[in-house]
C-alpha atoms as a PDB file:
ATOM      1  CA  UNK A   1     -40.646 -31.384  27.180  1.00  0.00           C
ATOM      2  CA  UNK A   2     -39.533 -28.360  24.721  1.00  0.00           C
ATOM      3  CA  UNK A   3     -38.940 -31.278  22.076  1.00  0.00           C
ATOM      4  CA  UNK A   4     -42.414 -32.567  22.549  1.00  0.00           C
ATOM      5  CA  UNK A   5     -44.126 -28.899  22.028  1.00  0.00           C
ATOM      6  CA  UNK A   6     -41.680 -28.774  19.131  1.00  0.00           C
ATOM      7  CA  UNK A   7     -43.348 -31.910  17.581  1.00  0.00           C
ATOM      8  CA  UNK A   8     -46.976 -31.069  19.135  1.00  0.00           C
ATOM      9  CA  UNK A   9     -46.627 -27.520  17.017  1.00  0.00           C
ATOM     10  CA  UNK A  10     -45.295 -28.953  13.879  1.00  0.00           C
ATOM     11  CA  UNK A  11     -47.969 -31.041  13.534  1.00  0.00           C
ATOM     12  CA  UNK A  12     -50.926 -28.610  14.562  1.00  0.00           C
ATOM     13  CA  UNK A  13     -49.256 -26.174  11.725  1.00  0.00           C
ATOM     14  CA  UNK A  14     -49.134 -29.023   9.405  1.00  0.00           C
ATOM     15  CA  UNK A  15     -52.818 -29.842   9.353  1.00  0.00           C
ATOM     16  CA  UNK A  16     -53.742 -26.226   9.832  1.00  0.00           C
ATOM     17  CA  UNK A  17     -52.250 -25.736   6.439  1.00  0.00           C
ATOM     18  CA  UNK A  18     -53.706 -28.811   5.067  1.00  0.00           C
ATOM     19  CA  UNK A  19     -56.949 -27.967   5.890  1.00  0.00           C
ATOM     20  CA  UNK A  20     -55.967 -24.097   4.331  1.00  0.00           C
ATOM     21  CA  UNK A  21     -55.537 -26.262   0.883  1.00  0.00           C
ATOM     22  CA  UNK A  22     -58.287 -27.940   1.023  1.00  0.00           C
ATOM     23  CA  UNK A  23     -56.427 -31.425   1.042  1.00  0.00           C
ATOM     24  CA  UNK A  24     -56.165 -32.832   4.309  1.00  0.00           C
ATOM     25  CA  UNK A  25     -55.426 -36.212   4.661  1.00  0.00           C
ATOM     26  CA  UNK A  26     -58.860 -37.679   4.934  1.00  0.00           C
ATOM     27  CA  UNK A  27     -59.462 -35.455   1.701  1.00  0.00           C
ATOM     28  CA  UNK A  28     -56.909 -36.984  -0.155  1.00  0.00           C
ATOM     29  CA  UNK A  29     -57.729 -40.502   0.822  1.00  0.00           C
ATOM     30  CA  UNK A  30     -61.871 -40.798  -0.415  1.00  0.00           C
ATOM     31  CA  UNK A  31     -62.606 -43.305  -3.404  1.00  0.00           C
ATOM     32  CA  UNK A  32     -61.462 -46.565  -4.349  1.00  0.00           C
ATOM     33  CA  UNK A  33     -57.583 -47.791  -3.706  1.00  0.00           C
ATOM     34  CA  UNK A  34     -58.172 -49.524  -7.129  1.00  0.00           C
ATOM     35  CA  UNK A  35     -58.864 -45.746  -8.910  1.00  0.00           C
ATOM     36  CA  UNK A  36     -55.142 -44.484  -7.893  1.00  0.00           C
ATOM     37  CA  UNK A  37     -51.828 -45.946  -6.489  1.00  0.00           C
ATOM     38  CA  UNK A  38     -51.356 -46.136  -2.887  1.00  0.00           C
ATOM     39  CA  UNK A  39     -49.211 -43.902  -1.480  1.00  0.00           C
ATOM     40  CA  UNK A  40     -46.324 -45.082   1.273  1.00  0.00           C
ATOM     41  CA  UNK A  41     -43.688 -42.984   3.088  1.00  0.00           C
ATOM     42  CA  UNK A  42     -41.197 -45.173   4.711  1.00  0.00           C
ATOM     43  CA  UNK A  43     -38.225 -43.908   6.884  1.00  0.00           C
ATOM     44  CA  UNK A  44     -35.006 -45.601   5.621  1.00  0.00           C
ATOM     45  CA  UNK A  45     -34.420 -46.730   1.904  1.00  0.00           C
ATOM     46  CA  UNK A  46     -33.748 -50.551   3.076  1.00  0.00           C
ATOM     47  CA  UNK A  47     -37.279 -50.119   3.594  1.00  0.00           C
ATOM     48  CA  UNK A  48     -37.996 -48.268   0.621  1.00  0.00           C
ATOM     49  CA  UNK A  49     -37.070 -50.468  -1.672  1.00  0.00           C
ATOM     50  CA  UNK A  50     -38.778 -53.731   0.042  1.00  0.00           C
ATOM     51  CA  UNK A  51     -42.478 -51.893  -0.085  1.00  0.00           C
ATOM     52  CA  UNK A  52     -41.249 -51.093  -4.260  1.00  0.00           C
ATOM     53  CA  UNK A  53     -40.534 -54.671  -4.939  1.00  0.00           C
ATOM     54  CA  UNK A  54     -43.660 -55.818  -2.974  1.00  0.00           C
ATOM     55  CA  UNK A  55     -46.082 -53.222  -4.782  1.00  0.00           C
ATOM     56  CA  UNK A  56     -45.102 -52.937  -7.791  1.00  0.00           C
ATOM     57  CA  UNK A  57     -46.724 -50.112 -10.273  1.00  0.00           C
ATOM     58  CA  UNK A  58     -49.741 -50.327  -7.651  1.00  0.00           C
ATOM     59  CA  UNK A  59     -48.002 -47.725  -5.437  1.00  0.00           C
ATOM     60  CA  UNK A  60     -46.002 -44.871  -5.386  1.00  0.00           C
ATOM     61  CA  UNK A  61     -43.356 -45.272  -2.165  1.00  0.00           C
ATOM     62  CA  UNK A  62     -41.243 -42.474  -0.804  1.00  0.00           C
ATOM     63  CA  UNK A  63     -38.788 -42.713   1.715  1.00  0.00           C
ATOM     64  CA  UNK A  64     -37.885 -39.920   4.393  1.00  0.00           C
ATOM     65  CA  UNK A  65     -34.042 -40.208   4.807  1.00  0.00           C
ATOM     66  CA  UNK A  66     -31.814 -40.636   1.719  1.00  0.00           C
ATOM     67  CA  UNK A  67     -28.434 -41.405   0.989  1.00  0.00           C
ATOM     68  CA  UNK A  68     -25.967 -40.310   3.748  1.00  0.00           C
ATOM     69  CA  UNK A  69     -28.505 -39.670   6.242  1.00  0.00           C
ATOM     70  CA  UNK A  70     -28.325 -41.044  10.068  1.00  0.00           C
ATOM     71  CA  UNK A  71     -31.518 -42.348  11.251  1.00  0.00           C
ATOM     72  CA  UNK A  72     -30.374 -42.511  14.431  1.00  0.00           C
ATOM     73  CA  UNK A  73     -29.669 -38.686  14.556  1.00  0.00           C
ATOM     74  CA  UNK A  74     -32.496 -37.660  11.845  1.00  0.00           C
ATOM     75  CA  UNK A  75     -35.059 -34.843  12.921  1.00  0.00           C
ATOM     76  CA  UNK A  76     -38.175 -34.874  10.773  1.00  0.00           C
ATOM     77  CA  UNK A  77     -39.466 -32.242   9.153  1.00  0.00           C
ATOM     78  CA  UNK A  78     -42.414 -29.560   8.776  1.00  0.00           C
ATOM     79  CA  UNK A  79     -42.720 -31.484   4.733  1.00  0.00           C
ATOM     80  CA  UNK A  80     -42.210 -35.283   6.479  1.00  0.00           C
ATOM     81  CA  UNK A  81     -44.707 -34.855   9.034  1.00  0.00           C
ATOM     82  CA  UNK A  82     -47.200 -33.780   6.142  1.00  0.00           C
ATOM     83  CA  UNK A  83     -45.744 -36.578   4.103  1.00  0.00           C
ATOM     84  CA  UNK A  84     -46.610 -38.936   6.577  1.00  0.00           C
ATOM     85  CA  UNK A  85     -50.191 -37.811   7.558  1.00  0.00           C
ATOM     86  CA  UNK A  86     -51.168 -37.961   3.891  1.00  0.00           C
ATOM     87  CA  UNK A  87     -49.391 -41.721   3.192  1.00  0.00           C
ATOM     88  CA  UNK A  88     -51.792 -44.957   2.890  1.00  0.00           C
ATOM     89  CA  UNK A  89     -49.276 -46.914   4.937  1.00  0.00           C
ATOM     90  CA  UNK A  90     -46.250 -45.883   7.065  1.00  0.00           C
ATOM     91  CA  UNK A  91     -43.709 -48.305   7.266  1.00  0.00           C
ATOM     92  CA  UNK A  92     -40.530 -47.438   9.826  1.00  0.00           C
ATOM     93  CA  UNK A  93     -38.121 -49.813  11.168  1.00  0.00           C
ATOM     94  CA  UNK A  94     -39.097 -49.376  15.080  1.00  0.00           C
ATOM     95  CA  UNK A  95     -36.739 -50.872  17.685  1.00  0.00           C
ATOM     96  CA  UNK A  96     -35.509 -47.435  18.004  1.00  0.00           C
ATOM     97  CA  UNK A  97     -33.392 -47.161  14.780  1.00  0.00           C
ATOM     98  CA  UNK A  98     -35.835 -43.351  14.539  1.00  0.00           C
ATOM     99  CA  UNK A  99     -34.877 -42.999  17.554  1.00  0.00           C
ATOM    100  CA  UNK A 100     -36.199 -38.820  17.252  1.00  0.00           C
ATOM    101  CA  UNK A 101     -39.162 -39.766  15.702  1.00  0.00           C
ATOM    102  CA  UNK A 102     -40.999 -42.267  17.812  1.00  0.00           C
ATOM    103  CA  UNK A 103     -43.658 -39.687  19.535  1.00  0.00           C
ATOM    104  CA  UNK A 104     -44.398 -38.913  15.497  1.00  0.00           C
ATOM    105  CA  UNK A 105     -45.027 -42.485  14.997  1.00  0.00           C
ATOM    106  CA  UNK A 106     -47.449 -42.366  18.481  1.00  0.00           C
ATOM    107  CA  UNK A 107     -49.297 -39.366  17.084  1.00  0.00           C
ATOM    108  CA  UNK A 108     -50.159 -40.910  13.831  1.00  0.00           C
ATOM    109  CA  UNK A 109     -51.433 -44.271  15.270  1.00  0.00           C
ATOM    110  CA  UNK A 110     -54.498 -44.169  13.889  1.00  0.00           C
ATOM    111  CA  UNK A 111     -53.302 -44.231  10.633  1.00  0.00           C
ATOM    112  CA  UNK A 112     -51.927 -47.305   8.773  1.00  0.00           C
ATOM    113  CA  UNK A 113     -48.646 -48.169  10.063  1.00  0.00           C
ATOM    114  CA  UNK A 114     -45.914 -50.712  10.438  1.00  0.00           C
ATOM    115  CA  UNK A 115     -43.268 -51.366  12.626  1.00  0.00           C
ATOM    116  CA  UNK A 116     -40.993 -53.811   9.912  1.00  0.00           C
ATOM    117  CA  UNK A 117     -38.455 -55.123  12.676  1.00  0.00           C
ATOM    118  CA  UNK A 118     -41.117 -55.727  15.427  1.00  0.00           C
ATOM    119  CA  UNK A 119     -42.374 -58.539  13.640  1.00  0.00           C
ATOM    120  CA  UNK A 120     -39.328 -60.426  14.312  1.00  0.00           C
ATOM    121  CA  UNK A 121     -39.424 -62.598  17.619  1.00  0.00           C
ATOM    122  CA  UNK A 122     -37.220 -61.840  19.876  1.00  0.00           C
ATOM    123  CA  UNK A 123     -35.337 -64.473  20.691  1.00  0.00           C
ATOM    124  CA  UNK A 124     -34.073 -63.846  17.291  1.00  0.00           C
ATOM    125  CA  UNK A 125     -32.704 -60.733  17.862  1.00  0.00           C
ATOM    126  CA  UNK A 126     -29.533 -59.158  18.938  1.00  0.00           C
ATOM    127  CA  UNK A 127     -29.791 -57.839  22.881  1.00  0.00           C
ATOM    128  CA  UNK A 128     -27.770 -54.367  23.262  1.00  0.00           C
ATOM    129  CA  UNK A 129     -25.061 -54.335  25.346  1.00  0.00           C
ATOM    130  CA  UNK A 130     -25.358 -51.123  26.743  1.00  0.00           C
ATOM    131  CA  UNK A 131     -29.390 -50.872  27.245  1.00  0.00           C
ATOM    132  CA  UNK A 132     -31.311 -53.471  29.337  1.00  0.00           C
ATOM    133  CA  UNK A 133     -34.709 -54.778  27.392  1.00  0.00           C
ATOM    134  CA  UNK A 134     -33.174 -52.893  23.706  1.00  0.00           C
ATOM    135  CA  UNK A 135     -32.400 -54.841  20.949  1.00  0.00           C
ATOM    136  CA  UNK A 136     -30.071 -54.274  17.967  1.00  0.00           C
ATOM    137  CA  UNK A 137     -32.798 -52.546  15.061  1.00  0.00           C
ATOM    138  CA  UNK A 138     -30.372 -53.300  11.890  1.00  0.00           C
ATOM    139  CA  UNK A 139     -32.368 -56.113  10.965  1.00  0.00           C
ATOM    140  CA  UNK A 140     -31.767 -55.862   7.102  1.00  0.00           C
ATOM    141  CA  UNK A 141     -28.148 -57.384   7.155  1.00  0.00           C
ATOM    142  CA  UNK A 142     -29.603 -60.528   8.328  1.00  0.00           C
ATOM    143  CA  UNK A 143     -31.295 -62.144   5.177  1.00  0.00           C
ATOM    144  CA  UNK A 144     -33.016 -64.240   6.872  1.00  0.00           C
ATOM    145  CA  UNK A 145     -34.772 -61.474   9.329  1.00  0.00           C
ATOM    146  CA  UNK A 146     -35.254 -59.321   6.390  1.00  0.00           C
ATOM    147  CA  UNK A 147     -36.984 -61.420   5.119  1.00  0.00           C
ATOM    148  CA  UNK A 148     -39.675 -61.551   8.068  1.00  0.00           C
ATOM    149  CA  UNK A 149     -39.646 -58.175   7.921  1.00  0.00           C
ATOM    150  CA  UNK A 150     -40.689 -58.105   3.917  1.00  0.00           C
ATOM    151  CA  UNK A 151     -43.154 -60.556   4.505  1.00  0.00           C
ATOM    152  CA  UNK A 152     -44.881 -57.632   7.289  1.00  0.00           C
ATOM    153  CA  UNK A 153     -44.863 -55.305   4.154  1.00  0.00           C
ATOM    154  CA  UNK A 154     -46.541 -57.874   1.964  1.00  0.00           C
ATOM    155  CA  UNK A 155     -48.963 -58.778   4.907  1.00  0.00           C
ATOM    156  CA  UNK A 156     -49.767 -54.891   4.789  1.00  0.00           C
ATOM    157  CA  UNK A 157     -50.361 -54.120   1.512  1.00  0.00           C
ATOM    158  CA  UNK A 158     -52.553 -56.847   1.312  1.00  0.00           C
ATOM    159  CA  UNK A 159     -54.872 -56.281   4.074  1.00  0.00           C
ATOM    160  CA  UNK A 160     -55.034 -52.510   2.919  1.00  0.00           C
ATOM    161  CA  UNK A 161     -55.487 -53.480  -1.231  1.00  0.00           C
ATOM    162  CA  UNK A 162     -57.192 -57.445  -0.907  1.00  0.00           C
ATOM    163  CA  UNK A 163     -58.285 -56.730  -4.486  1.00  0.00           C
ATOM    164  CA  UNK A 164     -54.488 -56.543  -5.204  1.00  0.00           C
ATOM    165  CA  UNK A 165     -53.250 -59.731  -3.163  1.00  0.00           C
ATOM    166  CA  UNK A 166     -52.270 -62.158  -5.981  1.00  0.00           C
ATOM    167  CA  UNK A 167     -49.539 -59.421  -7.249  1.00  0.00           C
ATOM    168  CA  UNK A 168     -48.448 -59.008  -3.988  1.00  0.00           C
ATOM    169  CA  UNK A 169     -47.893 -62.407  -3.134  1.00  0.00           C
ATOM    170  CA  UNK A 170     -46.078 -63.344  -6.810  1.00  0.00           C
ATOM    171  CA  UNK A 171     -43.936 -60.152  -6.190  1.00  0.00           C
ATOM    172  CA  UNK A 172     -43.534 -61.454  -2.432  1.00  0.00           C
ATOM    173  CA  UNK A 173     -42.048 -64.550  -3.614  1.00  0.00           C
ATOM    174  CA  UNK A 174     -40.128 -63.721  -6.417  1.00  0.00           C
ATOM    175  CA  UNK A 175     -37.973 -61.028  -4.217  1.00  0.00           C
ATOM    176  CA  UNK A 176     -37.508 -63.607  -1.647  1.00  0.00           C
ATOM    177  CA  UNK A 177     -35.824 -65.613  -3.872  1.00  0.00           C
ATOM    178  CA  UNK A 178     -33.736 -62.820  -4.942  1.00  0.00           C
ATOM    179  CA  UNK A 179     -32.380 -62.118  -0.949  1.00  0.00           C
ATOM    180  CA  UNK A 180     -32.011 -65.897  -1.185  1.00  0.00           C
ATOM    181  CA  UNK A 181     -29.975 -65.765  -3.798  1.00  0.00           C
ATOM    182  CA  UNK A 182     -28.017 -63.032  -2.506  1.00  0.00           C
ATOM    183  CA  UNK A 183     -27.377 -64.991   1.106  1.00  0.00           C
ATOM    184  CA  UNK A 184     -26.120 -67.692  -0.804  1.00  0.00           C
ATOM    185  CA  UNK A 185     -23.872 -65.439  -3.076  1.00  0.00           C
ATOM    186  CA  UNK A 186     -22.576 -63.334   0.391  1.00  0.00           C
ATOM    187  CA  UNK A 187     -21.761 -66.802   1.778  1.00  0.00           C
ATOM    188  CA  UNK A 188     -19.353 -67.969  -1.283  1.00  0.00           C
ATOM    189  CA  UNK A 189     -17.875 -64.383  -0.822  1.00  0.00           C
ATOM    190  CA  UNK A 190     -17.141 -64.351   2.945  1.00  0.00           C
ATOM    191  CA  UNK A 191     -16.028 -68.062   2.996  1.00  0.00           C
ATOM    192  CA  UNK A 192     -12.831 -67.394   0.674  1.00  0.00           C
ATOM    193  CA  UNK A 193     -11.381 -64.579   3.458  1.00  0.00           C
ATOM    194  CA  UNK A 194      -8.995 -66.760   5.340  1.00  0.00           C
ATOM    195  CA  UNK A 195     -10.285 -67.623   8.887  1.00  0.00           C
ATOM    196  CA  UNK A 196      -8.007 -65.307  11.233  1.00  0.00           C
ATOM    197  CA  UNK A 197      -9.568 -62.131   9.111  1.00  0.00           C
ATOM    198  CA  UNK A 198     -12.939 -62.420   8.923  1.00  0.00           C
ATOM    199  CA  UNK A 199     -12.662 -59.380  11.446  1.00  0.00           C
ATOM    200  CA  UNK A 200     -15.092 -56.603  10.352  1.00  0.00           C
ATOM    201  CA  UNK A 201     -14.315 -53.543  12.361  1.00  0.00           C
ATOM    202  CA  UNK A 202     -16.294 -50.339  11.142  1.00  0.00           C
ATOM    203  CA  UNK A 203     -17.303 -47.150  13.234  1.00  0.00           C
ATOM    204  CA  UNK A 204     -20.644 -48.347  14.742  1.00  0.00           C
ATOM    205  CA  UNK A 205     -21.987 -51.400  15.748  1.00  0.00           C
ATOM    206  CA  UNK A 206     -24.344 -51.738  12.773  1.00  0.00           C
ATOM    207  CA  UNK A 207     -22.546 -55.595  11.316  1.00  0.00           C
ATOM    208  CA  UNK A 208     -23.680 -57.569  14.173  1.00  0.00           C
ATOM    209  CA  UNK A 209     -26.416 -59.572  12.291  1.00  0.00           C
ATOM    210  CA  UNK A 210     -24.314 -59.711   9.274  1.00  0.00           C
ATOM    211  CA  UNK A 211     -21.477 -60.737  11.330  1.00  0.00           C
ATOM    212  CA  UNK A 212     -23.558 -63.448  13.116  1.00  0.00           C
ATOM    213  CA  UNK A 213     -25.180 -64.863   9.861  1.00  0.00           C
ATOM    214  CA  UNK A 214     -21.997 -65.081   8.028  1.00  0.00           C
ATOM    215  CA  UNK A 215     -19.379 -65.755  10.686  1.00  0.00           C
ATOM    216  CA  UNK A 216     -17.683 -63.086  10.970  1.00  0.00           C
ATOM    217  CA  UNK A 217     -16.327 -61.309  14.264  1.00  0.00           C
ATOM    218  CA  UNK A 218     -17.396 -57.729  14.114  1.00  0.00           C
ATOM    219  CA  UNK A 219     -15.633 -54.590  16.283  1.00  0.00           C
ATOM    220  CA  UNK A 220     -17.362 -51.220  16.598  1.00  0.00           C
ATOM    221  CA  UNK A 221     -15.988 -47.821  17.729  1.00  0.00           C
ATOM    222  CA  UNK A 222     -19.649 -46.462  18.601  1.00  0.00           C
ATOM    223  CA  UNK A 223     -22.700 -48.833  19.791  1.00  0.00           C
ATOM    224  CA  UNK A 224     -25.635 -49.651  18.518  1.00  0.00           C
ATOM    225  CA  UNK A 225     -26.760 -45.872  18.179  1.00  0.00           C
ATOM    226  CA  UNK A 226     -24.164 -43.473  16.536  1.00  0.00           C
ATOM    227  CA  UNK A 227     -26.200 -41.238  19.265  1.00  0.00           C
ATOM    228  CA  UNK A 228     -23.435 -42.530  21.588  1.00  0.00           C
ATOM    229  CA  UNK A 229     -20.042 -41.204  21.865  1.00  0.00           C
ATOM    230  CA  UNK A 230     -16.974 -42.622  20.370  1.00  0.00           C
ATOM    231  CA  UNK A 231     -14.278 -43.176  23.395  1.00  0.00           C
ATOM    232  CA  UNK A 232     -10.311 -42.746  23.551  1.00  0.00           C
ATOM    233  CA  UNK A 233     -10.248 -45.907  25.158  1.00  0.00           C
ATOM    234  CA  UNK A 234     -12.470 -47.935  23.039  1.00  0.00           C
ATOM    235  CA  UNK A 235     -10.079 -46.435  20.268  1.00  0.00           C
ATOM    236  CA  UNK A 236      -7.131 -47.777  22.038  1.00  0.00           C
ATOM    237  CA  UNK A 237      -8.199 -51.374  22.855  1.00  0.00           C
ATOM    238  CA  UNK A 238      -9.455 -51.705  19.301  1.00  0.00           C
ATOM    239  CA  UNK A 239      -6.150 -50.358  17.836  1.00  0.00           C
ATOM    240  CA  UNK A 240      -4.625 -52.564  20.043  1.00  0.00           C
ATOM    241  CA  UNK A 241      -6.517 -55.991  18.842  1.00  0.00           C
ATOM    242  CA  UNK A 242      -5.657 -54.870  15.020  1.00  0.00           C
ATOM    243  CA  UNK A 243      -2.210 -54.640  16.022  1.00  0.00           C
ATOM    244  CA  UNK A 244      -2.020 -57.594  17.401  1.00  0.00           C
ATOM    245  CA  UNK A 245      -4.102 -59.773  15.432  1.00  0.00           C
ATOM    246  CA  UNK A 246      -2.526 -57.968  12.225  1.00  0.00           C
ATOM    247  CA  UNK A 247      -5.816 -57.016  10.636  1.00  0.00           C
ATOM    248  CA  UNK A 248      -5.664 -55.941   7.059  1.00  0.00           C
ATOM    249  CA  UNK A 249      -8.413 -53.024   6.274  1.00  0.00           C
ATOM    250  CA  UNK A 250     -11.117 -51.396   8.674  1.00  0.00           C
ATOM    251  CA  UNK A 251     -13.811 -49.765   6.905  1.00  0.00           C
ATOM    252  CA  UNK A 252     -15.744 -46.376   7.514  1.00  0.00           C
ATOM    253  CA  UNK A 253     -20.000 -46.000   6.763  1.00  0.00           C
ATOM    254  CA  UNK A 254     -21.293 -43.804   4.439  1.00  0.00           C
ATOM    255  CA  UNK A 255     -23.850 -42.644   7.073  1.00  0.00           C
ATOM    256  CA  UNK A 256     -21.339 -41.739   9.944  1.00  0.00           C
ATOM    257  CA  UNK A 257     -18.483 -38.819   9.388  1.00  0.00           C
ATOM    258  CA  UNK A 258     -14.689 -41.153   9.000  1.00  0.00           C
ATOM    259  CA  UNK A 259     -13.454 -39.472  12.025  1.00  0.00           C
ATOM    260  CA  UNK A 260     -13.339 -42.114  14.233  1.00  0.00           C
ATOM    261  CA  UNK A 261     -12.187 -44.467  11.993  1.00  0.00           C
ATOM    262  CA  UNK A 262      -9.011 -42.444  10.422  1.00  0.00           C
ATOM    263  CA  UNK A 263      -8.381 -41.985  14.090  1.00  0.00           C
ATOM    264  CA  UNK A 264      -8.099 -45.773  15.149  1.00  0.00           C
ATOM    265  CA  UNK A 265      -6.022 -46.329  11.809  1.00  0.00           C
ATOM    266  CA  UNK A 266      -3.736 -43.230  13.612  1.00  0.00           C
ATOM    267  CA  UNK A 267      -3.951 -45.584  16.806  1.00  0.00           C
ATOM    268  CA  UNK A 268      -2.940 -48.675  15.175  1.00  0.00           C
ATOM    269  CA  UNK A 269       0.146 -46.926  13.407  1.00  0.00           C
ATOM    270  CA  UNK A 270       1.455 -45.478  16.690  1.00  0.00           C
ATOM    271  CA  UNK A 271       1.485 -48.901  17.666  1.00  0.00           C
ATOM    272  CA  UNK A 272       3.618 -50.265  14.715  1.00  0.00           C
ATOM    273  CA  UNK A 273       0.931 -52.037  12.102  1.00  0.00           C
ATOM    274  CA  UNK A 274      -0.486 -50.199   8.880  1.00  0.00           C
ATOM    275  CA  UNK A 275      -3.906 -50.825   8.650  1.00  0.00           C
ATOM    276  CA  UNK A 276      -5.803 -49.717   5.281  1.00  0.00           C
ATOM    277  CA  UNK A 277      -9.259 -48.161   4.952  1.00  0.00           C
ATOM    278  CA  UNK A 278     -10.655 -51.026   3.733  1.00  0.00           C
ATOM    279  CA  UNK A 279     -13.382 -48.926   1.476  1.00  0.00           C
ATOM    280  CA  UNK A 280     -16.890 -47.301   2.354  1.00  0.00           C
ATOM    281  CA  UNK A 281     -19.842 -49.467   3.721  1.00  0.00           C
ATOM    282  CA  UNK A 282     -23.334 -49.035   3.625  1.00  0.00           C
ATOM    283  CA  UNK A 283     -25.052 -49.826   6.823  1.00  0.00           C
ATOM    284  CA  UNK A 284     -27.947 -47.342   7.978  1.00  0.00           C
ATOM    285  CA  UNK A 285     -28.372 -45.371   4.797  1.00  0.00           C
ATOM    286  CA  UNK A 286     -28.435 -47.060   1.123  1.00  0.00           C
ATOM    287  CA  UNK A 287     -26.577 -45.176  -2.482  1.00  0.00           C
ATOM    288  CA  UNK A 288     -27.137 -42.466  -4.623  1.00  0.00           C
ATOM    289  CA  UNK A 289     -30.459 -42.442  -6.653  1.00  0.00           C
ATOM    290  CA  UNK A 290     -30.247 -44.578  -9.746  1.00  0.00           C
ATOM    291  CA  UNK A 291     -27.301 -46.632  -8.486  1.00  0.00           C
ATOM    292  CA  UNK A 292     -26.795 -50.208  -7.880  1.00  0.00           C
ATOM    293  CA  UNK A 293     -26.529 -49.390  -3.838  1.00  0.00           C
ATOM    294  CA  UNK A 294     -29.555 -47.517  -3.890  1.00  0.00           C
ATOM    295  CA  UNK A 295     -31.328 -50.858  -3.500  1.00  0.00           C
ATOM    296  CA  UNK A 296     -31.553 -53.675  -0.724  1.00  0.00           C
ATOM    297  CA  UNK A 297     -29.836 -56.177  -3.198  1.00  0.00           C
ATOM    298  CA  UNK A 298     -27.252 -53.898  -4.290  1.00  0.00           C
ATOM    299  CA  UNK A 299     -26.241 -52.211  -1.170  1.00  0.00           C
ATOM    300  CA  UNK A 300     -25.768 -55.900   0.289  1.00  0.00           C
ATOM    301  CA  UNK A 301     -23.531 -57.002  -2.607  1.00  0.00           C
ATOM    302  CA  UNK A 302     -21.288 -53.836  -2.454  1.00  0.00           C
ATOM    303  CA  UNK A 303     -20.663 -54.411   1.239  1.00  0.00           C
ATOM    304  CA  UNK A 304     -20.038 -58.303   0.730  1.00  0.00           C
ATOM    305  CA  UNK A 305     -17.791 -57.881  -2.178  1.00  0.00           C
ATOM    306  CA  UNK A 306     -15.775 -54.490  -0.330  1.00  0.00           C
ATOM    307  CA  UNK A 307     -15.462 -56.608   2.731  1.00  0.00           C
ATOM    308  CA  UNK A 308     -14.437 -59.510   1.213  1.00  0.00           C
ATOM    309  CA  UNK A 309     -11.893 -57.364  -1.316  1.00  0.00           C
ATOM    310  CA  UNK A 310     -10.350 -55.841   1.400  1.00  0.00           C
ATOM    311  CA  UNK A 311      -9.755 -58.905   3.888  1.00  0.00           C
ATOM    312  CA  UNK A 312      -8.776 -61.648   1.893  1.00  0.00           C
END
């Protein structure tokens, strides 16, 4: 209840002050689409990047949670929630990836919004293991499902800017060859890792679409939400399995402290095997500005290539 005054207040100051600046949403948003470029605030930078590649120079995208940053765990701000009420189009992931953010997402309803990963049937997706009727939101290591998720975007951006379609579809097309591309480049990768170590084990559960699409066998400390806690005796099993199995390298996540995993390479050393720290993954949150891993494409093929590094 405190959490929803919390919110409630936020966004009561955040249009009072609006209003104080004369440039409240509605304000901002008069005229033409076609006289300025459309503005979209996204959540995560997977998703970031898709709306870039899908508008092109015809908008201006910013997304809330950079490099680092949990969206699992992530608070929004006094500045997001104004962010968002002045945006053209909100674009989150949904199946609970913001998990602290979906009454924002209900209060701004009437605006212009998309839900990328709802789009996605599900009989398609990933069922949680520890929720009844949740499904696994990390959508974007599945080519295939990202691609879905794009074409929402593109679906978006052309109902809110018709005038604007034919660039959207050309840029629609020519970035789904790209992932294309990339899937087929990730498979070449994975497939030279020799059978009984294409065993991804990283600190949440984050890999299971990746795993899935490329045939691996993923292991996770923490579940689908880093918002649940790591357990001695998850630690211990897992330790256990490396140990046994002789797994080369576990990795940690850029997103999530190493903690748990320097603790289950501690685990597997009591227990007589030397396992490496395989190198750092990307999974919830992409690279630094003006890196290769700050986009979609580049993110993916740093993962693919660490992974693949590290295991064969």
């Amino acid at each position: 209840m405190f959490r929803r005054h919390t919110i409630l207040i936020s966004l009561l100051l955040a249009a009072v002050t609006a209003i104080i600046l004369g440039c409240t949403p509605s304000a901002q948003k008069k005229g033409d689409l076609s006289d300025r470029q459309i503005e979209i605030v996204t959540t995560i930078g997977q998703l970031r990047d898709a709306a870039q590649n899908i508008g092109g120079d015809r908008v201006n995208v910013q997304a809330l949670m950079g490099p680092g940053v949990d969206p699992h765990l992530y608070s929004a701000t006094g500045g997001d929630i104004e962010r968002l009420e002045s945006a053209d189009l909100i674009i989150y992931n949904g199946l609970e990836l913001e998990g602290r953010m979906g009454e924002i997402f209900e209060s701004l309803s009437d605006q212009p919004t998309l839900a990328a990963a709802d789009v996605v049937p599900h009989d398609q997706l990933r069922a949680s293991a520890q929720y009844a009727d949740k499904f696994d939101p990390h959508i974007w290591f599945d080519p295939d499902l990202w691609i879905q998720a794009v074409e929402a975007i593109k679906d978006s951006l052309v109902e809110l800017d018709p005038e604007s379609s034919d660039l959207y579809e050309a840029n629609f097309a020519a970035y789904k060859d790209e992932i294309s591309t990339l899937d087929q480049e990730s498979t070449a990768m994975i497939e030279e890792i020799p059978e009984n170590q294409r065993i991804l084990v990283t600190a949440h559960d984050a890999f299971g679409y990746f795993g899935a699409h490329f045939g691996l066998e993923v292991e996770a400390i923490q579940g689908l939400s880093t918002a649940t806690e790591a357990s001695a005796i998850e630690i211990s099993r897992l330790s256990t399995m490396i140990t046994d199995r002789k797994i080369k390298a576990i990795f940690i996540e850029s997103s999530i402290s190493p903690a748990t995993i320097t603790a289950l390479q501690k685990s597997v050393k009591d227990k007589g095997w030397t396992v490496e720290i395989g190198g750092e993954l990307f999974s919830d949150a992409m690279g630094d500005a003006g890196t290769a891993e700050d986009t979609y494409i580049g993110m993916f093929r740093h993962n693919v290539i660490t992974i693949s590094e590290a295991l064969k």
